[in-house]
Protein backbone atom coordinates (compact mmCIF):
# COMPACT_ATOMS: atom_id res chain seq x y z
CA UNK A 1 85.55 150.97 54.02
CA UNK A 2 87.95 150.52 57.28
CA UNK A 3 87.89 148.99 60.37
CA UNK A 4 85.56 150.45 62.66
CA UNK A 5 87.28 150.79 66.22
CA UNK A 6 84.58 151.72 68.09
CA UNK A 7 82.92 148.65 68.38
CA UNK A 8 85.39 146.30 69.97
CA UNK A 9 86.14 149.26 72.58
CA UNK A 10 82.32 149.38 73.31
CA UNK A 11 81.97 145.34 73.48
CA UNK A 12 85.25 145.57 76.08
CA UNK A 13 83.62 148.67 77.75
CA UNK A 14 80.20 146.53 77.81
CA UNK A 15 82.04 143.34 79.19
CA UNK A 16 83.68 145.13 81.87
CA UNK A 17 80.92 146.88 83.43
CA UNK A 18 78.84 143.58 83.60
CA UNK A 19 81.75 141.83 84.74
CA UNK A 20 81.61 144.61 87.96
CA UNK A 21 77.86 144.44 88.69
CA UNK A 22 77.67 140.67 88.55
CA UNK A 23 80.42 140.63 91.04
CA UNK A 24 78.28 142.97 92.93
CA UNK A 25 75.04 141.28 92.64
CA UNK A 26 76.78 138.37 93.92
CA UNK A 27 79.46 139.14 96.28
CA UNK A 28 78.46 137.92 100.06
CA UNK A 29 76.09 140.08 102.48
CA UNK A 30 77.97 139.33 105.17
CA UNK A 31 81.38 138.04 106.06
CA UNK A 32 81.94 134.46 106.54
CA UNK A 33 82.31 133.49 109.82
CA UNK A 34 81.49 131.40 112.11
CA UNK A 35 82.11 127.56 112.80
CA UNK A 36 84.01 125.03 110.67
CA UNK A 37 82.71 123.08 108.00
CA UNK A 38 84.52 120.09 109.10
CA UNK A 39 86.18 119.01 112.17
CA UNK A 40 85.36 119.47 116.21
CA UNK A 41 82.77 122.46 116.32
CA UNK A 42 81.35 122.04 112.75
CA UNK A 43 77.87 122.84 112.55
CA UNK A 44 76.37 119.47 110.72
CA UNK A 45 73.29 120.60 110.35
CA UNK A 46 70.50 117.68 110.42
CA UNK A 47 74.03 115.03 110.66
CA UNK A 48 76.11 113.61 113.66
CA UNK A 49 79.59 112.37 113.66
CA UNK A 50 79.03 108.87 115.39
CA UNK A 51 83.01 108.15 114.57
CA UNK A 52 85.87 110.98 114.52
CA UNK A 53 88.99 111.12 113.29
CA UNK A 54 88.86 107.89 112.08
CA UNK A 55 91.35 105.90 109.67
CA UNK A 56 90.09 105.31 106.11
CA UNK A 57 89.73 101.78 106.46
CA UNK A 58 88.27 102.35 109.78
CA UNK A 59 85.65 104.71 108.83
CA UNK A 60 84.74 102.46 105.48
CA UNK A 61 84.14 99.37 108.15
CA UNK A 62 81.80 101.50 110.35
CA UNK A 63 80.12 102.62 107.15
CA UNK A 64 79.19 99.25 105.82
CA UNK A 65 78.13 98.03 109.27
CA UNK A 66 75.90 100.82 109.69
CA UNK A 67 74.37 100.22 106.15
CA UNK A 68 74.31 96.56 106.71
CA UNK A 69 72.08 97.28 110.15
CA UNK A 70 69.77 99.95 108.04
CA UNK A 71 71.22 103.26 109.08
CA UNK A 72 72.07 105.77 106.42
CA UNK A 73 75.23 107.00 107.15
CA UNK A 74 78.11 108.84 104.81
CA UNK A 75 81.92 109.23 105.42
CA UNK A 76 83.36 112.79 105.70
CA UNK A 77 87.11 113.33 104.69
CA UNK A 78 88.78 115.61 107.30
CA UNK A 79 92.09 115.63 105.52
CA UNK A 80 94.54 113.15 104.14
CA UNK A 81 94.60 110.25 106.97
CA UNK A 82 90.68 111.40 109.03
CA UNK A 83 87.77 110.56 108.16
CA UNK A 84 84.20 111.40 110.40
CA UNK A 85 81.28 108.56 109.84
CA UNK A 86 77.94 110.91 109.76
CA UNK A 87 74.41 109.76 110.57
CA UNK A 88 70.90 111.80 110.70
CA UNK A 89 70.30 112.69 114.15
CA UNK A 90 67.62 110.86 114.62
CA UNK A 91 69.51 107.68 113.53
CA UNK A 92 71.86 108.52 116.16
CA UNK A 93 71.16 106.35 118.88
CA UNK A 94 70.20 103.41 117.04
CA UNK A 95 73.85 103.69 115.24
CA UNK A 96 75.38 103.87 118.73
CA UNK A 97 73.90 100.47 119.50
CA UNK A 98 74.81 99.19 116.28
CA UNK A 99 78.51 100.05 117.43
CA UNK A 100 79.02 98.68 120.39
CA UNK A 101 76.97 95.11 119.83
């Protein structure tokens, strides 16, 4: 009785060829390109920046008021010192009001 080589060569084998075809499987179709995720340009989807580039505290106040008035609204972090206040765009307006009264 000896050690039997052939098996932790075939499990390493075996591991590296699954290791390729999930990369495959899930590599991207295309290239990513295209707008921002955050920031001027950034495609929001179904949200609207009703505040940009915004301090933290700044951003938090808008947030509560909006809550407060019934709008559901989130805070974005842009980097270290922005923030963007986001609301549905159909909540748009009615945040907007909410603002400036």
């Amino acid at each position: 009785m000896g050690f039997d080589l052939s098996v932790p060569i075939t499990a390493f084998v075996v591991a590296v060829m699954l290791a390729f075809v999930v990369r495959w499987v899930f590599k991207p179709s295309r290239p990513r390109t295209g707008r921002p995720a955050h920031g001027p340009g950034a495609d929001l989807g179904m949200l609207t920046a009703v505040l940009g580039s915004a301090g933290r505290s700044q951003a938090l106040t808008v947030k509560n008021r909006l809550s407060a008035g019934g709008v559901r609204c989130t805070v974005s972090r842009l980097d270290a010192n922005h923030y963007d206040v986001l609301v549905f765009t159909a909540d748009a307006d009615k945040a907007r009001r909410l603002l400036e009264g």
